[in-house]
N, C-alpha and C. Protein backbone atom coordinates (compact mmCIF):
# COMPACT_ATOMS: atom_id res chain seq x y z
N UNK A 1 -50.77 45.18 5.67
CA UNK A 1 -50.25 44.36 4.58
C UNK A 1 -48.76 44.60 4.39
N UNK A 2 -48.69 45.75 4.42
CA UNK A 2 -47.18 46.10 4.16
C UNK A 2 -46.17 45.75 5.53
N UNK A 3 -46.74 46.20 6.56
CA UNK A 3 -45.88 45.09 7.53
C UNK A 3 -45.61 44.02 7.99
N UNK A 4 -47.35 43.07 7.05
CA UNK A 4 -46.66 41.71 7.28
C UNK A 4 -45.61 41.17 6.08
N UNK A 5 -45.62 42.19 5.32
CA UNK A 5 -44.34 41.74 4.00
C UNK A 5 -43.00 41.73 4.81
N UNK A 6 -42.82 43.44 5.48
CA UNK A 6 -41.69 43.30 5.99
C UNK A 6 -41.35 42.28 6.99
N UNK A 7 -42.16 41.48 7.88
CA UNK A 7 -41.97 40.45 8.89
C UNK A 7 -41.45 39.29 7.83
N UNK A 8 -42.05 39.31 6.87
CA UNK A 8 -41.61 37.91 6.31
C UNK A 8 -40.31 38.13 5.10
N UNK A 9 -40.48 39.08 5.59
CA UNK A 9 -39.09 39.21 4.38
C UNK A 9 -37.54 39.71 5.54
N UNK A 10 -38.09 39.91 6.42
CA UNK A 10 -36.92 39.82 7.72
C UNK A 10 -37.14 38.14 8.09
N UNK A 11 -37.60 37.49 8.42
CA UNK A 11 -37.69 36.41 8.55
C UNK A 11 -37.25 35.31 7.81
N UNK A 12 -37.50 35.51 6.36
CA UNK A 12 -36.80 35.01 4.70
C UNK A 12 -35.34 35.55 5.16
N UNK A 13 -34.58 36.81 5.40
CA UNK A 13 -33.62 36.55 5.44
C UNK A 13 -32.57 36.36 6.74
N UNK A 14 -33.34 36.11 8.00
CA UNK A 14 -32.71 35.28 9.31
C UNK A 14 -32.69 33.98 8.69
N UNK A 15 -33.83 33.13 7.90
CA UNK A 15 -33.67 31.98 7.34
C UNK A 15 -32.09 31.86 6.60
N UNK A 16 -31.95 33.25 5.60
CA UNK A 16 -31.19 32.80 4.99
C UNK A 16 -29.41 32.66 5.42
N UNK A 17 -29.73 33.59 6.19
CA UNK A 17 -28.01 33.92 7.47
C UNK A 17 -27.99 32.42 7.91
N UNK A 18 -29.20 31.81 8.82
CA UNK A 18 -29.38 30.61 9.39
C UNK A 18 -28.15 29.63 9.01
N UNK A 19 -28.75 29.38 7.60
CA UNK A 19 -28.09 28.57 6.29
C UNK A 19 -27.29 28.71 6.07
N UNK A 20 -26.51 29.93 6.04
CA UNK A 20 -25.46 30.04 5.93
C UNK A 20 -24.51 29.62 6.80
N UNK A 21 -24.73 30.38 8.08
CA UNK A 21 -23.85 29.53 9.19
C UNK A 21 -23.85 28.13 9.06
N UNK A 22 -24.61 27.55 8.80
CA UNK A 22 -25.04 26.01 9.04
C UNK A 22 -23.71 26.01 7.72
N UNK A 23 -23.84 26.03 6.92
CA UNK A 23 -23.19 25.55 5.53
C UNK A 23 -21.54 26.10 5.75
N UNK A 24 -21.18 26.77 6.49
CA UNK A 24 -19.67 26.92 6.90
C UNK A 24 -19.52 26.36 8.18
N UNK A 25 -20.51 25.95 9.12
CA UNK A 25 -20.04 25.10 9.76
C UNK A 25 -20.04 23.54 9.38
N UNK A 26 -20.78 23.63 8.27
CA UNK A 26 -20.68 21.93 7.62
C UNK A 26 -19.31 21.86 6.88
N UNK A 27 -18.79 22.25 6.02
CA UNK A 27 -17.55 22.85 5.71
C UNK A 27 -16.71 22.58 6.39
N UNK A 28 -16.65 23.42 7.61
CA UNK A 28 -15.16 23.34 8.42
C UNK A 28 -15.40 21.99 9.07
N UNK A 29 -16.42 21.15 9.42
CA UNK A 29 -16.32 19.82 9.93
C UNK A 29 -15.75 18.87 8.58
N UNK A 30 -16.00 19.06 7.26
CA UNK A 30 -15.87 17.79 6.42
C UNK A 30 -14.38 18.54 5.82
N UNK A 31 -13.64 19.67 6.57
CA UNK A 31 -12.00 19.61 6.27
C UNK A 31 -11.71 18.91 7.63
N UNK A 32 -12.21 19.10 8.73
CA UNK A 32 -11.92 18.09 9.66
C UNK A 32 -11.70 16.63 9.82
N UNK A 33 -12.60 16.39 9.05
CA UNK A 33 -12.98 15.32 8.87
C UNK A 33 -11.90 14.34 7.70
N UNK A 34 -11.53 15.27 6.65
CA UNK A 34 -10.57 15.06 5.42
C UNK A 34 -9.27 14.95 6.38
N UNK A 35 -9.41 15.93 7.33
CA UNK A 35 -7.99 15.67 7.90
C UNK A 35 -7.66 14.31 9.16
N UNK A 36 -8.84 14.18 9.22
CA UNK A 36 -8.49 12.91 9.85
C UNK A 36 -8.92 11.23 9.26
N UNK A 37 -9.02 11.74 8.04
CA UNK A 37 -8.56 10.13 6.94
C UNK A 37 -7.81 11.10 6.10
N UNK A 38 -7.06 11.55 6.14
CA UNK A 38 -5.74 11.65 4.93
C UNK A 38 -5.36 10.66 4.27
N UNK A 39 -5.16 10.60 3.13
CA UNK A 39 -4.70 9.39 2.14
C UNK A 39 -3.68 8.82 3.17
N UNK A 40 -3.52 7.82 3.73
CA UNK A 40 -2.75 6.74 4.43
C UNK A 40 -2.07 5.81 3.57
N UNK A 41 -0.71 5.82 3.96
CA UNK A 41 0.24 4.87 2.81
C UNK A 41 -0.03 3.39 4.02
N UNK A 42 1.00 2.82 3.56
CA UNK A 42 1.17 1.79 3.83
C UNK A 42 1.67 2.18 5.11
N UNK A 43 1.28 0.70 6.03
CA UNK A 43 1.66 1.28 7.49
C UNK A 43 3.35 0.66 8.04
N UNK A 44 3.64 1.47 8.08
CA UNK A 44 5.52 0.63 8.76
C UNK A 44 5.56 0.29 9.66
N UNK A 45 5.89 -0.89 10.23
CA UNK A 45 6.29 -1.22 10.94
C UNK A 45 7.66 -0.38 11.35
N UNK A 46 8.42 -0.27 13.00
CA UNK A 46 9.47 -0.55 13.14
C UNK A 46 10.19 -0.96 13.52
N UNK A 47 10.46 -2.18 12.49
CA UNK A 47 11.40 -3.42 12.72
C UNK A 47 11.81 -3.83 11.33
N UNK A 48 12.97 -4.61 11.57
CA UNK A 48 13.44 -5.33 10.35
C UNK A 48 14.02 -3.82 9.97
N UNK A 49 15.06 -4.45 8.65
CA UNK A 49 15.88 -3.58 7.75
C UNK A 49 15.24 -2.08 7.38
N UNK A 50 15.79 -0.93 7.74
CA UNK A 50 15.40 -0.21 7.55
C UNK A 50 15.19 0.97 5.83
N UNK A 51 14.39 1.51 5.98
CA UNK A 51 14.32 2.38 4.52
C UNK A 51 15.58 3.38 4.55
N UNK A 52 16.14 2.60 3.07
CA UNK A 52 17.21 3.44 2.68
C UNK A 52 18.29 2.72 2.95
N UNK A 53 18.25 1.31 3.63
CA UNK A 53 19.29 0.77 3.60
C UNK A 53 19.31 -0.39 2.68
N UNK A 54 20.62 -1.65 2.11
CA UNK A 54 20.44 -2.09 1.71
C UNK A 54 19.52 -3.37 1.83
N UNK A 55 19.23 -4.42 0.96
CA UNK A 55 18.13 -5.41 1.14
C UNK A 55 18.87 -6.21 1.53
N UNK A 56 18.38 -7.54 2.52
CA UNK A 56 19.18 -8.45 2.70
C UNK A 56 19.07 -9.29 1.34
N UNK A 57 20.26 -10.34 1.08
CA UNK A 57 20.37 -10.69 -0.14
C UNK A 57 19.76 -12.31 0.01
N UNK A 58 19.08 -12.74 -1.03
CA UNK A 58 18.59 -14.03 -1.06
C UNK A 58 18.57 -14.63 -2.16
N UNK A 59 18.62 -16.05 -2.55
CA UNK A 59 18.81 -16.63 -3.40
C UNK A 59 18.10 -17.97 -3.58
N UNK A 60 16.93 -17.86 -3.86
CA UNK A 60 15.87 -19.05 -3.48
C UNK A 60 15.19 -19.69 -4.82
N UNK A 61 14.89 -20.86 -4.73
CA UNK A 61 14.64 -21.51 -5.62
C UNK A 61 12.84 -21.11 -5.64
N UNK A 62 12.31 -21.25 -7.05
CA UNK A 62 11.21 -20.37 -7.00
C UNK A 62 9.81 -21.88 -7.09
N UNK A 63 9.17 -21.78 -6.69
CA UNK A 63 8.32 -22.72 -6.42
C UNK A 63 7.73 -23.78 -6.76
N UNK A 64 8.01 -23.25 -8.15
CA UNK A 64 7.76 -24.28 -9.56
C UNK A 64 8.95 -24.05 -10.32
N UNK A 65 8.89 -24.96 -11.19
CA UNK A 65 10.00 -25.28 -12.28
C UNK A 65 11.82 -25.10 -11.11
N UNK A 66 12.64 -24.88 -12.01
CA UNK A 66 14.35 -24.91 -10.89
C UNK A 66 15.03 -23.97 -11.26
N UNK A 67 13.93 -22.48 -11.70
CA UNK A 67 14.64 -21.49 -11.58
C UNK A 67 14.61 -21.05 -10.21
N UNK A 68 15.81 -20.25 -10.39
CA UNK A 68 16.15 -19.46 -8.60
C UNK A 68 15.97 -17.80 -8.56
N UNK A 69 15.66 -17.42 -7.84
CA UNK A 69 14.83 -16.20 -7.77
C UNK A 69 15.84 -15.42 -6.44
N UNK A 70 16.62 -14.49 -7.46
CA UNK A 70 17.55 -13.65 -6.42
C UNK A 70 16.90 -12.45 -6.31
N UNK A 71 16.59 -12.14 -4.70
CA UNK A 71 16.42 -10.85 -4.23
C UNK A 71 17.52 -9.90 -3.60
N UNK A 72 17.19 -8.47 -3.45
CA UNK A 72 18.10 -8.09 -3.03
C UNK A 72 19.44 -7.74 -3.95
N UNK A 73 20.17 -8.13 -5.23
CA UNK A 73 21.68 -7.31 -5.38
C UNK A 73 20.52 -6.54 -6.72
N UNK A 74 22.16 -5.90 -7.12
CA UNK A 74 21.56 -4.87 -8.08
C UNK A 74 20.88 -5.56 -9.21
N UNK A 75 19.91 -4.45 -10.05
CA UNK A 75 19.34 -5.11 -11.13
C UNK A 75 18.87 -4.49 -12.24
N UNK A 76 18.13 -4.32 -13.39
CA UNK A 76 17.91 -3.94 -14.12
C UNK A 76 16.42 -3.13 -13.86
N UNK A 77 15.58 -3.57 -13.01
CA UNK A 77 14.26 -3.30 -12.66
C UNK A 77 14.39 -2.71 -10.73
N UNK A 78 13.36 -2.42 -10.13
CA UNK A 78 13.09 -2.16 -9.24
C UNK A 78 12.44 -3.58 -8.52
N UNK A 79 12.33 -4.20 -7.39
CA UNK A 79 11.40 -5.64 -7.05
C UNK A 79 10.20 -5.20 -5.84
N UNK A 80 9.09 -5.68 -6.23
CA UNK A 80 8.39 -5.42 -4.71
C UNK A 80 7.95 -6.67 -4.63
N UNK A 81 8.55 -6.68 -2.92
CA UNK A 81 8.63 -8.27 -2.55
C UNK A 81 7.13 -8.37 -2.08
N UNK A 82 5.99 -9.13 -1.93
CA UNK A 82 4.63 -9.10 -1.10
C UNK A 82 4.81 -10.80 -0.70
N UNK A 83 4.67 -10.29 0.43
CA UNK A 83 4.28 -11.29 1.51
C UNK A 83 2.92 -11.59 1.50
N UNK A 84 2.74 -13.20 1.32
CA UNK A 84 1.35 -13.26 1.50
C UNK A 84 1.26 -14.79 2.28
N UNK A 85 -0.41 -15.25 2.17
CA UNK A 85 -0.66 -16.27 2.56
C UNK A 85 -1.47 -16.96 2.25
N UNK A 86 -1.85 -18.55 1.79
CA UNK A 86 -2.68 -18.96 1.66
C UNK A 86 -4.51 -18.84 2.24
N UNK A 87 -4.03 -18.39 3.01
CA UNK A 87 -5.32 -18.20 3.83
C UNK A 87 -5.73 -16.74 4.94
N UNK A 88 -5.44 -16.22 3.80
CA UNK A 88 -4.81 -14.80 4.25
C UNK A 88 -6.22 -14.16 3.46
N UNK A 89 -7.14 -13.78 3.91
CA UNK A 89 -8.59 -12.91 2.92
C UNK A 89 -8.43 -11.89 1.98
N UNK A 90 -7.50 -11.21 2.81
CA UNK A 90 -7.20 -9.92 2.12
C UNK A 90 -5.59 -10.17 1.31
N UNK A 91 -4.91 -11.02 1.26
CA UNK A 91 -4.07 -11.13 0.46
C UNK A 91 -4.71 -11.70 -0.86
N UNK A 92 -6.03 -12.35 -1.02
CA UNK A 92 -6.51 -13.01 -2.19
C UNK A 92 -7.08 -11.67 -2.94
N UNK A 93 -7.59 -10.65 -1.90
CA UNK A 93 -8.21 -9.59 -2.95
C UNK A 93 -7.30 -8.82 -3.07
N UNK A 94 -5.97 -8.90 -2.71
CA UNK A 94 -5.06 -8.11 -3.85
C UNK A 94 -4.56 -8.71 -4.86
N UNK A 95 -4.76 -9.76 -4.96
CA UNK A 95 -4.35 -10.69 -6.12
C UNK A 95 -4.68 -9.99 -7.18
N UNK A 96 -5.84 -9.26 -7.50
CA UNK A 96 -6.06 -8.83 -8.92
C UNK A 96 -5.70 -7.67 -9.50
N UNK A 97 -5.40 -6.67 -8.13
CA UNK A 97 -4.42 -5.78 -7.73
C UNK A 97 -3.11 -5.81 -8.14
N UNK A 98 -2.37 -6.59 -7.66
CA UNK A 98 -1.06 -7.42 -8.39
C UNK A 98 -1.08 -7.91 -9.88
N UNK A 99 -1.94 -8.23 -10.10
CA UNK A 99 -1.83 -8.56 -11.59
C UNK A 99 -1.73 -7.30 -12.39
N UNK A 100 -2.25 -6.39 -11.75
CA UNK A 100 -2.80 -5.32 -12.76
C UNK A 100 -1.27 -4.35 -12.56
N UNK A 101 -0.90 -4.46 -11.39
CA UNK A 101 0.46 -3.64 -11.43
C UNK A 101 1.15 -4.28 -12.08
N UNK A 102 1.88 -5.76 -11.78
CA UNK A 102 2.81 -6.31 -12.78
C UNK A 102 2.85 -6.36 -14.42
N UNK A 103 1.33 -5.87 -14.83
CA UNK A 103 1.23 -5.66 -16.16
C UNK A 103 1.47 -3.96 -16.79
N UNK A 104 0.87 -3.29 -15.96
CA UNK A 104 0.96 -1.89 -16.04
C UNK A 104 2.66 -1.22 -15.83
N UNK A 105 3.13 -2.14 -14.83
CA UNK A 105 4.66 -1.54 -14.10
C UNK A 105 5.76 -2.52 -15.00
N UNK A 106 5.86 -3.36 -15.57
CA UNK A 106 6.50 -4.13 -15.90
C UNK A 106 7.60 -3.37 -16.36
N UNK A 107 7.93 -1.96 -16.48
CA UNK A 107 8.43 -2.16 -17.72
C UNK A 107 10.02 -1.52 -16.52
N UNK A 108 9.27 -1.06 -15.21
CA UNK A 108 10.64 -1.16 -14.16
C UNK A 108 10.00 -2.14 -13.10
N UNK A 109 9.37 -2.27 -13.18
CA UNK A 109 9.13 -3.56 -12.10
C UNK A 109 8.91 -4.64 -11.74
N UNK A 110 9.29 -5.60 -11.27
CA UNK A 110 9.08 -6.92 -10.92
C UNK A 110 8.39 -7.30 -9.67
N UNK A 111 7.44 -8.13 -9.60
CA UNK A 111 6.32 -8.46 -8.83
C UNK A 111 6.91 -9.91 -8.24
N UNK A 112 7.57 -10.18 -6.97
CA UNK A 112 7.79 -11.65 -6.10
C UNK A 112 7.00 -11.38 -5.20
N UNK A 113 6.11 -13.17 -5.22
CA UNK A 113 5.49 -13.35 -4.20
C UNK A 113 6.38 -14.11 -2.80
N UNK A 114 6.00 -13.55 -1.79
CA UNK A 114 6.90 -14.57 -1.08
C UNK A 114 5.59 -15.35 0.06
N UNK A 115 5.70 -16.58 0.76
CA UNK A 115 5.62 -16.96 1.63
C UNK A 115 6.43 -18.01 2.31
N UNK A 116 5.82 -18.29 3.77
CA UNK A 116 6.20 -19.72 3.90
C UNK A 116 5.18 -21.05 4.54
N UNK A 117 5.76 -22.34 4.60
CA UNK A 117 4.56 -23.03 5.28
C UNK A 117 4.83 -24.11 4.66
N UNK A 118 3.98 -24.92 4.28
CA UNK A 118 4.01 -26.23 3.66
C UNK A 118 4.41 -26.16 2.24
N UNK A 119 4.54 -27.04 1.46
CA UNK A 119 4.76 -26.76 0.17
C UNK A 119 3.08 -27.12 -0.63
N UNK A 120 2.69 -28.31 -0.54
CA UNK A 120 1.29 -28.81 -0.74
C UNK A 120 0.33 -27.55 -0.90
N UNK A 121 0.20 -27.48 0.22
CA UNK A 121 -0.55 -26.07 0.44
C UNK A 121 -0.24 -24.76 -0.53
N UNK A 122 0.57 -24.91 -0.77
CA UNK A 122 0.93 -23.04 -1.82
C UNK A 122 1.04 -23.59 -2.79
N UNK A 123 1.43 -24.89 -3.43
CA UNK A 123 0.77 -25.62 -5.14
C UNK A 123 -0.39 -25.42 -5.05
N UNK A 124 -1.02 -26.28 -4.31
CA UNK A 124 -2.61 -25.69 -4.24
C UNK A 124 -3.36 -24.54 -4.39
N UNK A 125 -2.57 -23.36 -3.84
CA UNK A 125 -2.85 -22.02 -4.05
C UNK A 125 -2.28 -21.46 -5.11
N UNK A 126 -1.36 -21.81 -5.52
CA UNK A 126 -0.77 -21.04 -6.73
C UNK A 126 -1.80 -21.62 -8.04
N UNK A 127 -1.73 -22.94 -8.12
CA UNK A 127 -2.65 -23.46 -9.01
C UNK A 127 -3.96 -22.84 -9.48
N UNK A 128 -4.68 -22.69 -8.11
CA UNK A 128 -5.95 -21.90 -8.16
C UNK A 128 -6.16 -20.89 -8.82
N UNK A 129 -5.44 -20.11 -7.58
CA UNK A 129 -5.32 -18.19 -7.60
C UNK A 129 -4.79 -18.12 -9.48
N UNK A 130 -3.71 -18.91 -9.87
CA UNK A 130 -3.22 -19.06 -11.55
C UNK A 130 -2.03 -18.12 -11.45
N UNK A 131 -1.08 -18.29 -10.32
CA UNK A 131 0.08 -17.38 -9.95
C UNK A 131 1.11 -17.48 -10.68
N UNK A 132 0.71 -18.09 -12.40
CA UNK A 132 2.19 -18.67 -12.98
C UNK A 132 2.76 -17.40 -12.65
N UNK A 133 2.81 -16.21 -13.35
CA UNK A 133 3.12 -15.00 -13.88
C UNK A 133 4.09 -14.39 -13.05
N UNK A 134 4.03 -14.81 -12.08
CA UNK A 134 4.83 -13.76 -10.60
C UNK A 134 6.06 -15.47 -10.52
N UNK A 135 6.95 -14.94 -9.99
CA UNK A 135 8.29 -15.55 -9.32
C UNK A 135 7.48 -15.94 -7.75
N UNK A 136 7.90 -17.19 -7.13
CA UNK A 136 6.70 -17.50 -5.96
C UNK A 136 8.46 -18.19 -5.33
N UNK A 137 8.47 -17.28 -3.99
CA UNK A 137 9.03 -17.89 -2.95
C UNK A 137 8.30 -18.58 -1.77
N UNK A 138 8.72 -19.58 -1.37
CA UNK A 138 8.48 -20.35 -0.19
C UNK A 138 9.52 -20.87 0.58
N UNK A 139 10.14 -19.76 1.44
CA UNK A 139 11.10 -19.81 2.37
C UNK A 139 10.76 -18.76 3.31
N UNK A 140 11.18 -19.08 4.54
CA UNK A 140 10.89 -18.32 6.13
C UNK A 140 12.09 -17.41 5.92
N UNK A 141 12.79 -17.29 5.20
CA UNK A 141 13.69 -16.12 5.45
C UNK A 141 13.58 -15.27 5.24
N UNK A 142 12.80 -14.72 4.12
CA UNK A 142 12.78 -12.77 3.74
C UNK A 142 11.94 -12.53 4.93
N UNK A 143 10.99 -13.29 5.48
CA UNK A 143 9.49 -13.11 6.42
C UNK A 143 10.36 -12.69 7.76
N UNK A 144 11.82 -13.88 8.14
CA UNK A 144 12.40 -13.75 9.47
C UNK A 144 13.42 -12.42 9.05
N UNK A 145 13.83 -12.15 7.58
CA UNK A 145 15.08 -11.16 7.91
C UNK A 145 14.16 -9.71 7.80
N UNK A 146 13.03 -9.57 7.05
CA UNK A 146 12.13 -8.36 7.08
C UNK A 146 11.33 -7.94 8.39
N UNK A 147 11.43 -9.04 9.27
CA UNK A 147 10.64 -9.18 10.16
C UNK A 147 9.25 -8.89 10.44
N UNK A 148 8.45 -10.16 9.44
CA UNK A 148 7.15 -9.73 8.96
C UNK A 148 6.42 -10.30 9.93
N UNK A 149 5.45 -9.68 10.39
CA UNK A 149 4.45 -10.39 11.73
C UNK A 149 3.06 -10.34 11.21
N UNK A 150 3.03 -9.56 10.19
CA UNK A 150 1.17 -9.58 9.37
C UNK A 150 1.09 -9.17 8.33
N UNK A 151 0.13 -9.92 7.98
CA UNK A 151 0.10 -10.13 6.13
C UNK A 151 -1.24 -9.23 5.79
N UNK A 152 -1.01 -8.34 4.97
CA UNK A 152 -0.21 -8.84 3.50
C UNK A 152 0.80 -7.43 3.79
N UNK A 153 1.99 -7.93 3.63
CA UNK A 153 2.88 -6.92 3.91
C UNK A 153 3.85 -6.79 2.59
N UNK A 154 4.42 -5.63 2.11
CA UNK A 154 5.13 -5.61 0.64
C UNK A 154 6.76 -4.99 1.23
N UNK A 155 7.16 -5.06 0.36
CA UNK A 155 8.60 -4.38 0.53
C UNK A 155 9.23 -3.99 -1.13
N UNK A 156 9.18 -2.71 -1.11
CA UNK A 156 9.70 -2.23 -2.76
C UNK A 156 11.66 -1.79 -2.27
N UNK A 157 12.18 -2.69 -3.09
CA UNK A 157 13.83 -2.17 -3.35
C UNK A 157 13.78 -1.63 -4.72
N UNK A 158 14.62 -0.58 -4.62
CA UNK A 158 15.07 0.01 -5.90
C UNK A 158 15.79 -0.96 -6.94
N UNK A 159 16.55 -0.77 -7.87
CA UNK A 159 17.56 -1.23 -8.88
C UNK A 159 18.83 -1.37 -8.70
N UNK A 160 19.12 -0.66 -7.37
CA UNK A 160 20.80 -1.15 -6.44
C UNK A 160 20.39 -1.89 -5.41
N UNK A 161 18.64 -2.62 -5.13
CA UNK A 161 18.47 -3.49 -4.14
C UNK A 161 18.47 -3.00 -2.57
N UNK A 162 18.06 -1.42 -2.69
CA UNK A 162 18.09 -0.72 -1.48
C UNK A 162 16.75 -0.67 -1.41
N UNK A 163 16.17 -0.41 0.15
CA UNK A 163 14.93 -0.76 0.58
C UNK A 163 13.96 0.47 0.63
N UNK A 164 13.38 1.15 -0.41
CA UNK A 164 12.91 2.73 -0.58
C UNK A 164 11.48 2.96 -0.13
N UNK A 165 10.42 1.72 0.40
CA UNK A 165 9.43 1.86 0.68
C UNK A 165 8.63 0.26 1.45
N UNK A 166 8.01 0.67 2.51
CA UNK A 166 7.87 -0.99 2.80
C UNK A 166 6.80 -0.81 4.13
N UNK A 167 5.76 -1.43 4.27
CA UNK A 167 4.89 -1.58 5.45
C UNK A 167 3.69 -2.80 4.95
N UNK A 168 2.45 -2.60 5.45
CA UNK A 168 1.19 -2.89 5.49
C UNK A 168 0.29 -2.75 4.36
N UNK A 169 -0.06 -3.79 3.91
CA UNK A 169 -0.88 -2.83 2.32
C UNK A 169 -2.35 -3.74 2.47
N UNK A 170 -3.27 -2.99 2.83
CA UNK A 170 -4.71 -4.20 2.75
C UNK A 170 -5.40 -2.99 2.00
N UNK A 171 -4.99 -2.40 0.71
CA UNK A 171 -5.41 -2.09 -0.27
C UNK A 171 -5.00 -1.41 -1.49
N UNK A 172 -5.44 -1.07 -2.39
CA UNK A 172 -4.70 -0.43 -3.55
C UNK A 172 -4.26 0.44 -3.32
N UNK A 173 -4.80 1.63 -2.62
CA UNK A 173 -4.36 2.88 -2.27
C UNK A 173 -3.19 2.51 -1.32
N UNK A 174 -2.71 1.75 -0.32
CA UNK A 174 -1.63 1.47 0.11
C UNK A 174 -0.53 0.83 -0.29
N UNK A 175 -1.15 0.00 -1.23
CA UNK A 175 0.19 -0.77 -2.04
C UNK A 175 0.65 0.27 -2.91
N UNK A 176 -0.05 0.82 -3.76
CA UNK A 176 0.28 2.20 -4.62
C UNK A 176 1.49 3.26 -4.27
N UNK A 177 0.71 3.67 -2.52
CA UNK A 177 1.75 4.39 -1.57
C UNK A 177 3.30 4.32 -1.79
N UNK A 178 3.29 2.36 -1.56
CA UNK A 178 4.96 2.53 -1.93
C UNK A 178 5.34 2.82 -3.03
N UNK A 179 4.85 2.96 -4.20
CA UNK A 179 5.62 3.59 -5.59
C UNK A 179 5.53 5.13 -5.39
N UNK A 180 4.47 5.95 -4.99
CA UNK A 180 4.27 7.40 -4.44
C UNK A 180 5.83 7.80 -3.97
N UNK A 181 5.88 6.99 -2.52
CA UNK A 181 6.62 7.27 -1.52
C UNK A 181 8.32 7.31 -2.29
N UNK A 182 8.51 6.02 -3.36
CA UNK A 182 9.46 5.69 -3.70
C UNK A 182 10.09 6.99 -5.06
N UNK A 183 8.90 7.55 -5.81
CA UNK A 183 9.13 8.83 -6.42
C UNK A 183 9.10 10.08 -5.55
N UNK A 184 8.83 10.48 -4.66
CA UNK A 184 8.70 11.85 -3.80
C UNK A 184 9.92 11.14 -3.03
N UNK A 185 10.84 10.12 -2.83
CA UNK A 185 12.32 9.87 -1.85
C UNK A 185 12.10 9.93 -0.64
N UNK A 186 10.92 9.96 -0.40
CA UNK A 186 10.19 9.62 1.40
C UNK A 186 10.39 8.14 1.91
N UNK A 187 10.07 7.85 3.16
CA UNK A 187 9.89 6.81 3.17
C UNK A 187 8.61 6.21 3.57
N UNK A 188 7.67 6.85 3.29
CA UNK A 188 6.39 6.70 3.31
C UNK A 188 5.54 7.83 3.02
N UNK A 189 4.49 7.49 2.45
CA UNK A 189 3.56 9.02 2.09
C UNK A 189 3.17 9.48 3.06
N UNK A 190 2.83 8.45 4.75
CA UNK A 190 2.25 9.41 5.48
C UNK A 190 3.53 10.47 6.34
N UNK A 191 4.76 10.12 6.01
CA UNK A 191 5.88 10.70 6.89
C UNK A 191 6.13 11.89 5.62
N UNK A 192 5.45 11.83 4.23
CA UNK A 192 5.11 12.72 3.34
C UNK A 192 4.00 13.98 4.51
N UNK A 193 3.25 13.47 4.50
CA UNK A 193 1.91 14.37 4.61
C UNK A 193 2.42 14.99 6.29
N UNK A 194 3.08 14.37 6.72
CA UNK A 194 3.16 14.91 8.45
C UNK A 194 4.14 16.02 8.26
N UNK A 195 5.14 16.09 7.28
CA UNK A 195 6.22 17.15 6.72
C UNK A 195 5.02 18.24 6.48
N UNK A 196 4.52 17.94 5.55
CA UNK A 196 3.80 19.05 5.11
C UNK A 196 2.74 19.83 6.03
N UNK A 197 2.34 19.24 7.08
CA UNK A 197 1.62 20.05 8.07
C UNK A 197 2.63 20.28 8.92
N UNK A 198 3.78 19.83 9.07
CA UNK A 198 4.61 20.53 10.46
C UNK A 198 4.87 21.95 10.41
């Protein structure tokens, strides 16, 4: 009797070593694992005007009504330009995204939409989507001087109209990035996070 206690109570605790290993090797896989989705900013391209330099300057009439919508010189607020598209999937589900920053950030920031294309077509969409609220460009130039090739792409200038954060955003956590990036003076959070492991 007494030695089958001790068998099972050596046995109870190989079980329990077992478990243990198992549970630090589960561990060191899900920091592995953390380390290979790290919070990801927005993705940069490299092309077009670079971070930290100035914005190219524009002066465009805004989509509705005959106000004109200057990007680029100095200003009172910070601007993040977003590129989008009518028919763009993931530019419609940041739409509510955008609303929620331009209400929350307002108080340094300004929200321009830009695209280009037909005109018909982006009344139609603005109408819908209910885009009074935002400044709406429809000109090929910020798209040709930023050199935008895929949507939904943003570009944040500071308040002297210099270019402090700018790539790829197909979500909150990336559009976010560029305000991150634009307080820590990086030019992106992930050129943040690669500092910090070098």
């Amino acid at each position: 009797m007494n030695e089958a206690l001790m068998i099972s109570n050596v046995l109870l605790w190989v079980a329990v070593l077992a478990a243990l290993v198992g549970l630090f090797a589960l561990a060191r896989q899900i920091g592995v694992l953390y380390e290979r989705v790290a919070p990801m900013g927005a993705l940069m391209m490299d092309t077009g005007p670079k971070v930290g330099e100035p914005s190219p300057v524009f002066e465009l009439p805004n989509l509705v009504g005959n106000a004109r919508v200057t990007i680029g010189r100095p200003g009172d607020k910070s601007t993040l330009l977003f590129f989008l598209s009518p028919t763009c999937p993931v530019c419609k589900k940041l739409l509510p995204i955008l609303r929620s920053v331009n209400n929350t950030e307002k108080d340094w920031l300004r929200v321009v939409l830009t695209s280009d294309g037909e005109q018909p077509e982006h009344l139609a969409f603005y109408e819908k989507a209910d885009l009074k609220e935002f400044p709406y460009l429809l000109s090929s130039e910020p798209g040709m001087a930023y050199r935008v090739a895929k949507l939904p792409y943003a570009v944040l200038l500071n308040e002297q109209g210099r270019i402090v954060a700018k790539g790829l955003v197909n979500s909150r956590e990336q559009l976010e990035s560029l305000f991150t990036a634009k307080e820590l003076g990086v030019a992106s959070v992930q050129e943040f996070i690669d500092h910090q492991h070098a």
